[in-house]
Protein backbone atom coordinates (compact mmCIF):
# COMPACT_ATOMS: atom_id res chain seq x y z
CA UNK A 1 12.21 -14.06 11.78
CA UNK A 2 11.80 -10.62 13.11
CA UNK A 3 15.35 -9.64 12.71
CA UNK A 4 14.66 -10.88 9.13
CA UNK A 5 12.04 -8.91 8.58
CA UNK A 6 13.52 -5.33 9.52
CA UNK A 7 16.53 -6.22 7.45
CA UNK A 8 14.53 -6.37 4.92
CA UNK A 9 12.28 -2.94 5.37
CA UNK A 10 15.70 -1.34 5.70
CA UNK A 11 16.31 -1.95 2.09
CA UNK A 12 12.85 -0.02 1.08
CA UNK A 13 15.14 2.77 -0.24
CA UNK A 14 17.36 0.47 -2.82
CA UNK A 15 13.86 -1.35 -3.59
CA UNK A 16 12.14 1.97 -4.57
CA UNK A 17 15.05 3.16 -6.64
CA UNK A 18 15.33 -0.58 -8.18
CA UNK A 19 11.57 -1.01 -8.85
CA UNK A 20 11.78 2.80 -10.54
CA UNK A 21 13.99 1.73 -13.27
CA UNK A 22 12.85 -1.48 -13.86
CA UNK A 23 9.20 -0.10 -14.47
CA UNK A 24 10.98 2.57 -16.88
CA UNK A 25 13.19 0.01 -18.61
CA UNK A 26 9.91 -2.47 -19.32
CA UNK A 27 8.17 0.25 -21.56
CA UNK A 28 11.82 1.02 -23.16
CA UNK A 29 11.16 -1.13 -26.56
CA UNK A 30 7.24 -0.65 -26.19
CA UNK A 31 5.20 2.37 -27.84
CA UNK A 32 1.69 2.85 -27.04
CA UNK A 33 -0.53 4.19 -29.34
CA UNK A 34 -1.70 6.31 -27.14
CA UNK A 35 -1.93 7.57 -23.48
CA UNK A 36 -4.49 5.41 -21.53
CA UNK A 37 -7.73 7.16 -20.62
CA UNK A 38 -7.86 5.50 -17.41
CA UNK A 39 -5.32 3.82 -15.39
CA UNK A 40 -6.59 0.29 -13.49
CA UNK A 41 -4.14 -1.32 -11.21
CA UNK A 42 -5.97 -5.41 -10.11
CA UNK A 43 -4.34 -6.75 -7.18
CA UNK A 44 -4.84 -7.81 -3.35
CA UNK A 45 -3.69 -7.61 -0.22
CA UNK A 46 0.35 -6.44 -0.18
CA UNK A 47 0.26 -6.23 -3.49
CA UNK A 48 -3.13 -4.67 -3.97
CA UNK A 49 -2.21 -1.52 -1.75
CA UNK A 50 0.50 -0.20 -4.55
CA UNK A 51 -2.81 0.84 -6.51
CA UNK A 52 -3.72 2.54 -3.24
CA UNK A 53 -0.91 4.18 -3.41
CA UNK A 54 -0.84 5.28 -6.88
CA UNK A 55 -4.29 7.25 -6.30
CA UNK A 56 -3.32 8.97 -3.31
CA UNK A 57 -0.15 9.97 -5.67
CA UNK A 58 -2.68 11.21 -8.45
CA UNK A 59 -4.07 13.58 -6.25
CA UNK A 60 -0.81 14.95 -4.44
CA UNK A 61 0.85 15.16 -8.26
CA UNK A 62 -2.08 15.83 -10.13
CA UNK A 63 -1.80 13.21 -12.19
CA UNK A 64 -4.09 13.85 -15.93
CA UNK A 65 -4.80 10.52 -15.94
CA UNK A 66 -7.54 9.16 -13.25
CA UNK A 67 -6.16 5.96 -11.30
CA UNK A 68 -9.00 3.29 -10.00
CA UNK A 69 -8.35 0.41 -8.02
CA UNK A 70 -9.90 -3.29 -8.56
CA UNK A 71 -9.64 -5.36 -5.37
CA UNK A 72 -12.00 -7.90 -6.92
CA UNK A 73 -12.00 -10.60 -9.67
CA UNK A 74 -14.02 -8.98 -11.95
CA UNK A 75 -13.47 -5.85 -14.20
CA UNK A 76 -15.97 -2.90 -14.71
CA UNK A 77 -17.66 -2.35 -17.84
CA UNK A 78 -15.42 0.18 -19.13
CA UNK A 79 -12.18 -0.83 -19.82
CA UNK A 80 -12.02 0.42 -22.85
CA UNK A 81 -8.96 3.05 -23.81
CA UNK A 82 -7.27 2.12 -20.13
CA UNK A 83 -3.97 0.47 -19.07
CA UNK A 84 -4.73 -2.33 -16.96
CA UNK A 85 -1.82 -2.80 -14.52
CA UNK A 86 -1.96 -6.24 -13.12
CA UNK A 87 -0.16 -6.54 -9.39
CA UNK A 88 1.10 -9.60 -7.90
CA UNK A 89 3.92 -9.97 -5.97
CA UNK A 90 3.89 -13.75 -6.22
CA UNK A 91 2.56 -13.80 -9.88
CA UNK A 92 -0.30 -16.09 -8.39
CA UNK A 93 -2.84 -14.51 -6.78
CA UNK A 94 -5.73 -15.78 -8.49
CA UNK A 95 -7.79 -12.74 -8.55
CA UNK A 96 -5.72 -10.50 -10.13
CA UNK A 97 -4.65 -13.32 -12.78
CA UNK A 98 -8.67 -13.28 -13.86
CA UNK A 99 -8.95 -9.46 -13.88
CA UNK A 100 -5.40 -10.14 -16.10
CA UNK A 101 -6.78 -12.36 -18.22
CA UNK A 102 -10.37 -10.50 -18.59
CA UNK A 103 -8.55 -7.52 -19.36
CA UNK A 104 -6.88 -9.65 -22.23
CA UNK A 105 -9.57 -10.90 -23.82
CA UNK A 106 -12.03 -7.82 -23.76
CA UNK A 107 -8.79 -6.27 -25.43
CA UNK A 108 -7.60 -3.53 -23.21
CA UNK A 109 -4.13 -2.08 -22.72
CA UNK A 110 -2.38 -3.91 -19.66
CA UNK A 111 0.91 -4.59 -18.05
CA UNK A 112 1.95 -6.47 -14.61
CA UNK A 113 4.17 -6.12 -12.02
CA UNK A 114 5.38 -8.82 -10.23
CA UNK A 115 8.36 -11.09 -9.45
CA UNK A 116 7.08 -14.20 -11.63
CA UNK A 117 4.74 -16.27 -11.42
CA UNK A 118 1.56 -16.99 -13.64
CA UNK A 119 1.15 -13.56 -14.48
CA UNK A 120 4.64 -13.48 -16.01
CA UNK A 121 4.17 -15.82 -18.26
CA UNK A 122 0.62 -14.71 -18.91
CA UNK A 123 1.80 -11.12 -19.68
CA UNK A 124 4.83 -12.63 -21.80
CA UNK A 125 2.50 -14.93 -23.84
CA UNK A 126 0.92 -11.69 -25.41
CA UNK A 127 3.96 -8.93 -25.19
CA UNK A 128 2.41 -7.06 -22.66
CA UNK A 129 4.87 -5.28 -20.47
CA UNK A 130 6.38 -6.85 -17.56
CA UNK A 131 7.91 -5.15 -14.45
CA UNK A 132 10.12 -7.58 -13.08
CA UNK A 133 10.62 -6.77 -8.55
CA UNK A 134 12.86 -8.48 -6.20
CA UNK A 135 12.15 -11.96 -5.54
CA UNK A 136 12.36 -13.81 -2.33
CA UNK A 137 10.57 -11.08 -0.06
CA UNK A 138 7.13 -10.98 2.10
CA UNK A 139 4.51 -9.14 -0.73
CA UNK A 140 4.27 -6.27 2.32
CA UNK A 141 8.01 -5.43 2.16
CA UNK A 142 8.00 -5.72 -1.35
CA UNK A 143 5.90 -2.41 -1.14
CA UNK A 144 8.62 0.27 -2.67
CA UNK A 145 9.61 -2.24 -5.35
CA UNK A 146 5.99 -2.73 -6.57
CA UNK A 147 5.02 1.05 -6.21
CA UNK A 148 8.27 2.15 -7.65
CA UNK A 149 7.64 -0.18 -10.78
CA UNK A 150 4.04 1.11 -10.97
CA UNK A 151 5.34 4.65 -11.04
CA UNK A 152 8.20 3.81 -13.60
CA UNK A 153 5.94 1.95 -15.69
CA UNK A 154 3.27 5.00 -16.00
CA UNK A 155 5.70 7.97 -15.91
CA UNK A 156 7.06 6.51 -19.17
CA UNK A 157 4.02 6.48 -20.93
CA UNK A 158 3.14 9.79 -19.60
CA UNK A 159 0.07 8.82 -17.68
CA UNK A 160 1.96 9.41 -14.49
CA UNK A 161 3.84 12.79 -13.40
CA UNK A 162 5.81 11.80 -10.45
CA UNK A 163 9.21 11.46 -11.94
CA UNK A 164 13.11 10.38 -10.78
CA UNK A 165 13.40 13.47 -8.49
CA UNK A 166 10.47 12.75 -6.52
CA UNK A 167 12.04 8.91 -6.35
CA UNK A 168 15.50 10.71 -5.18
CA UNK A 169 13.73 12.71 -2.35
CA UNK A 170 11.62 9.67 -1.13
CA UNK A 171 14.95 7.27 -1.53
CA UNK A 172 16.84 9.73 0.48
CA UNK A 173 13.73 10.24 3.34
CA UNK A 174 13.92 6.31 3.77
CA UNK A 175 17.61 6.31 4.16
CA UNK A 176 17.00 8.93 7.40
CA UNK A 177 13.92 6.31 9.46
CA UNK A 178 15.10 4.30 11.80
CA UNK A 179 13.87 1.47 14.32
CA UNK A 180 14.30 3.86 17.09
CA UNK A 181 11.03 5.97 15.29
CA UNK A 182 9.35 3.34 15.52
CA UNK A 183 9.73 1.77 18.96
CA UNK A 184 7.13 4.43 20.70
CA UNK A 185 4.45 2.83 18.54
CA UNK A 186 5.09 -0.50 19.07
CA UNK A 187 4.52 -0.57 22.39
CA UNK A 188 0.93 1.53 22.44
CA UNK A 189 -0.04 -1.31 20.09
CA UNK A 190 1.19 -4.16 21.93
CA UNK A 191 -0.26 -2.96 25.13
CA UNK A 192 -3.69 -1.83 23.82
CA UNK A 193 -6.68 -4.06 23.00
CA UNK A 194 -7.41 -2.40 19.69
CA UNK A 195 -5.03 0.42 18.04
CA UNK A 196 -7.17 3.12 16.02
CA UNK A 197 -5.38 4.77 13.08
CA UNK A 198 -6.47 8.05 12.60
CA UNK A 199 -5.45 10.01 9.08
CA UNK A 200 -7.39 12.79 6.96
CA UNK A 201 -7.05 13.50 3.46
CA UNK A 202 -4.23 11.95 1.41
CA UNK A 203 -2.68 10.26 4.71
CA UNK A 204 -5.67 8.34 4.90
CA UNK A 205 -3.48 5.72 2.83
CA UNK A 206 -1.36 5.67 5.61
CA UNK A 207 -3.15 4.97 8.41
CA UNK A 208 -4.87 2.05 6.37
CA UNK A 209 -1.02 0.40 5.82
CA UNK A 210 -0.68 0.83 9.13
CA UNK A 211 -4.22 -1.03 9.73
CA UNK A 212 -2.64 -3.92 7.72
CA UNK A 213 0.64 -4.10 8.88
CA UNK A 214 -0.49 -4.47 12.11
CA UNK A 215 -2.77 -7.26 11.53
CA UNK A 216 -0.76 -9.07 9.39
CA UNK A 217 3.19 -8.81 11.45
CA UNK A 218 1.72 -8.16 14.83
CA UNK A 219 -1.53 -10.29 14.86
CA UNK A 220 -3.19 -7.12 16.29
CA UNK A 221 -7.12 -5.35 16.08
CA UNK A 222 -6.28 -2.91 14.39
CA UNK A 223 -9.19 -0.03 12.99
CA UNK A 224 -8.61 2.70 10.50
CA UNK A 225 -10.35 6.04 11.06
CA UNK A 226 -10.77 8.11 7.50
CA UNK A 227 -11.24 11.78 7.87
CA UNK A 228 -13.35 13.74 6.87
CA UNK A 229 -15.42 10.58 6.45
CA UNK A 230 -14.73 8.99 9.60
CA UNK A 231 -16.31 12.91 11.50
CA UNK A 232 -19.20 11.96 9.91
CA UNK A 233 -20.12 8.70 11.45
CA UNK A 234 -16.88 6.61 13.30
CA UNK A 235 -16.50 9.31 15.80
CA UNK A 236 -19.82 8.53 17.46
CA UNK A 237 -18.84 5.21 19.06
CA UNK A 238 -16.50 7.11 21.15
CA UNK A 239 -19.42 8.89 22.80
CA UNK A 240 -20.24 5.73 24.53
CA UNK A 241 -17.40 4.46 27.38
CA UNK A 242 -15.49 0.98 26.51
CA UNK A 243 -14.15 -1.40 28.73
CA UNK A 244 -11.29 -2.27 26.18
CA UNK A 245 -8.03 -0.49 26.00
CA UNK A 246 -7.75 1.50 23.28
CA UNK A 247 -4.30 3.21 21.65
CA UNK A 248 -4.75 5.85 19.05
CA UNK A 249 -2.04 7.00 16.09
CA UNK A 250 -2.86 10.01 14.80
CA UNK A 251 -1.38 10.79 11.57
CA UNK A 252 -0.72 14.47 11.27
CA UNK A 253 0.19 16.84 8.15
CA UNK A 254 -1.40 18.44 4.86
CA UNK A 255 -3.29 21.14 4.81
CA UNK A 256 -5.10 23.93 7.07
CA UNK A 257 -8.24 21.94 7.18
CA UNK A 258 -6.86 18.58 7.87
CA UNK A 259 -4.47 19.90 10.43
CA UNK A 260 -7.95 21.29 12.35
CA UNK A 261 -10.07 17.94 11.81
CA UNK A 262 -6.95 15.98 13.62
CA UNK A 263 -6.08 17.91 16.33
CA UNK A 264 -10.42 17.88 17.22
CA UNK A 265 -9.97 14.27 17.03
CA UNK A 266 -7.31 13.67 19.00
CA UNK A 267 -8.93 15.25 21.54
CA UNK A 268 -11.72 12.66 21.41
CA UNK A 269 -9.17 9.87 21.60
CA UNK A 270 -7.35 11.07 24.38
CA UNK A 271 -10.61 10.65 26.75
CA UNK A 272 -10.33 7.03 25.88
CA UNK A 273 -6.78 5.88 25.94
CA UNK A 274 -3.03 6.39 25.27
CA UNK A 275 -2.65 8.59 22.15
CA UNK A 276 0.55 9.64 19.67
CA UNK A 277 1.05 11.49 16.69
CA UNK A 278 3.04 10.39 13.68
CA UNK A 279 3.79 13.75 12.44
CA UNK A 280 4.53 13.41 8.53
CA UNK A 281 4.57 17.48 7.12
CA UNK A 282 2.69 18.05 3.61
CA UNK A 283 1.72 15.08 1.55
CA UNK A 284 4.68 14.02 -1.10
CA UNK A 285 5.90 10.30 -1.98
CA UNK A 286 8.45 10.61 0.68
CA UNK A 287 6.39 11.01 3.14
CA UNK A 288 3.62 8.78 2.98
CA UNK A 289 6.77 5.82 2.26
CA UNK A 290 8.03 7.44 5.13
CA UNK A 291 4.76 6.46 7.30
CA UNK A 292 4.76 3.33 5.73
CA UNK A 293 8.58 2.39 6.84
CA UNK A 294 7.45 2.96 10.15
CA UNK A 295 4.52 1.13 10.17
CA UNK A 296 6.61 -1.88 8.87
CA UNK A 297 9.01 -1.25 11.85
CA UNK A 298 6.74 -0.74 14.48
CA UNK A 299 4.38 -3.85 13.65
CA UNK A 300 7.62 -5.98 13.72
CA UNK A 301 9.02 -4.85 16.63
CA UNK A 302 5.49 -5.17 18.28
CA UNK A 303 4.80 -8.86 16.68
CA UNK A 304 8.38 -9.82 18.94
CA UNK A 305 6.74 -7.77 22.22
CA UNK A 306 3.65 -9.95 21.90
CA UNK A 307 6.01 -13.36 20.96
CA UNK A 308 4.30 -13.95 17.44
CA UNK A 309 6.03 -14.50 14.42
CA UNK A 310 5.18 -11.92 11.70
CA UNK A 311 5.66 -13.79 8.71
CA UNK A 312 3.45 -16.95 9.29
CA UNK A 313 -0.63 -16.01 8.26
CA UNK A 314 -2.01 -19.47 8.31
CA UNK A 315 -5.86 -17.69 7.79
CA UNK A 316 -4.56 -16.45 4.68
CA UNK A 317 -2.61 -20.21 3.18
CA UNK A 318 -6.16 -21.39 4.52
CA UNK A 319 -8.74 -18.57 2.44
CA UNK A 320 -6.23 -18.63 -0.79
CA UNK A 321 -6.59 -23.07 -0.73
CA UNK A 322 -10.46 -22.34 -0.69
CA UNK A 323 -10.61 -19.73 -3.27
CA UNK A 324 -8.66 -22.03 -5.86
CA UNK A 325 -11.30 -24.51 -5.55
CA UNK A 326 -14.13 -22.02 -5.97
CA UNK A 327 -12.00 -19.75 -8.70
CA UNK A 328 -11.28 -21.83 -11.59
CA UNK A 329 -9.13 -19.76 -14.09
């Protein structure tokens, strides 16, 4: 399954250009009356982190329109005047189909993304937009299809600003990772106890994919360190000593200020354990893909190290069986 599985991150480049046009092409015979006030992208898990995504890209492209993410079944109060974009990979997650349907009958804008599924034939039912990603994958590789659909889908409506050369660039970034980048990584995170993600400012988003890929591929403790926040409270545990061993990623790039915060940190981590840098240069689409590729690869190549299979998540199969007899749509 592993080999599987990095075949399939090493078509994030054709899934990013793919999911670009198809979330352009779904608005094509669609005209909205006007540009959304708000954008709200519903989803969990794999699919949930494209919203995540999407806001770190509203602040890197200055997006006019503010992006919020709902990783919850219920909706805020004000809805009103925003697109609600609807993620599921599968099409079945059941929280995002009652944040879909919520958003349907309190009579908001909204749109999904998602290979098919219940919320296909949910959003088809009322002519809401559909962005149609490649079927058949794990909802974590699916990542540049989903994001790249988002983006399409809100570019051509103009509550987005990231446009086909920023797409180009990141396509061409992804072309350029290999395994190889990856390999250093895997092995501080097989061979640690825990693995620490450190990240500051709009790489933050980074370090938390890295938090998940981890968990979910490699079966490994993984903890994401936010900075600033995280110099404002996390740091303190590593005043005391632990008898665990720890591995710290430190995710490097951005500005002046950020560049200062992580190189202080580091320092911190070092006295506890084995520490690398994932050095990504200033904040752009291609690079925080490019942190995620590598996450992808290095959680894989890790989840063979330690002998698990990455794709089976039993927990998950178990919580999702629970929630459909507690979340009755």
């Amino acid at each position: 399954m592993a080999l599987e599985l990095l075949s399939s991150y090493n078509t994030w480049p054709e899934l990013l250009a793919e999911g670009y046009e198809s979330g352009r092409s779904a608005t094509s015979n669609l005209k909205f009356e006007r540009t959304p006030r708000n954008i709200i992208v519903c989803g969990l898990g794999g699919s949930g982190v494209v919203g995540d995504f999407l806001r770190v890209l509203s602040f890197i492209y200055n997006f006019k329109v503010p992006v919020h993410v709902i990783k919850d079944y219920n909706l805020p109060a004000w809805v009103e005047d925003s697109l609600i974009a609807a993620v599921s990979y599968s099409g079945e997650t059941l929280e995002t189909l009652k944040c879909f349907k919520e958003a349907v009958e309190r009579g908001a804008q909204t749109a999904a993304v998602t290979s098919g599924g219940r919320l296909e034939s949910e959003a088809l039912k009322i002519g809401a937009p559909v962005v149609k990603v490649k079927p058949g994958l794990l909802p974590r590789v699916a990542l540049p299809s989903m994001l790249g659909g988002l983006i399409g889908l809100t570019d051509s409506i103009g509550a987005s600003s990231v446009e086909h050369e920023k797409i180009l660039e990141a396509y061409h970034e992804l072309r350029n990772v290999t395994v190889d980048d990856a390999e250093p990584y895997a092995n501080l995170a097989s061979g640690s106890d825990i693995t620490i993600i450190g990240a500051c400012g709009p790489y933050s988003i980074v370090a938390e994919r890295w938090r998940q890929e981890l968990s979910e591929n490699s079966k490994i403790l993984a903890k994401t360190e936010s900075y600033p926040e995280s110099a404002h409270n996390d740091i303190v545990a590593w005043q005391a000593k632990r008898n665990i061993k720890i591995g710290f990623i430190a995710v490097k790039g951005g500005d002046r200020v950020c560049e200062a915060i992580m190189n202080y940190v580091t320092e911190i981590y070092k006295r506890h354990g084995e520490t690398l840098e994932l050095k990504l240069g200033q904040p752009s689409l291609a690079n925080i893909l490019k942190g995620a590729l590598i996450a992808g690869y290095a959680s894989t190549i890790a989840a063979t190290i330690k002998g698990v299979d990455p794709a089976t998540t039993p927990l998950i199969t178990g919580y999702k069986k629970m929630l459909s007899e507690n979340l009755k749509l």
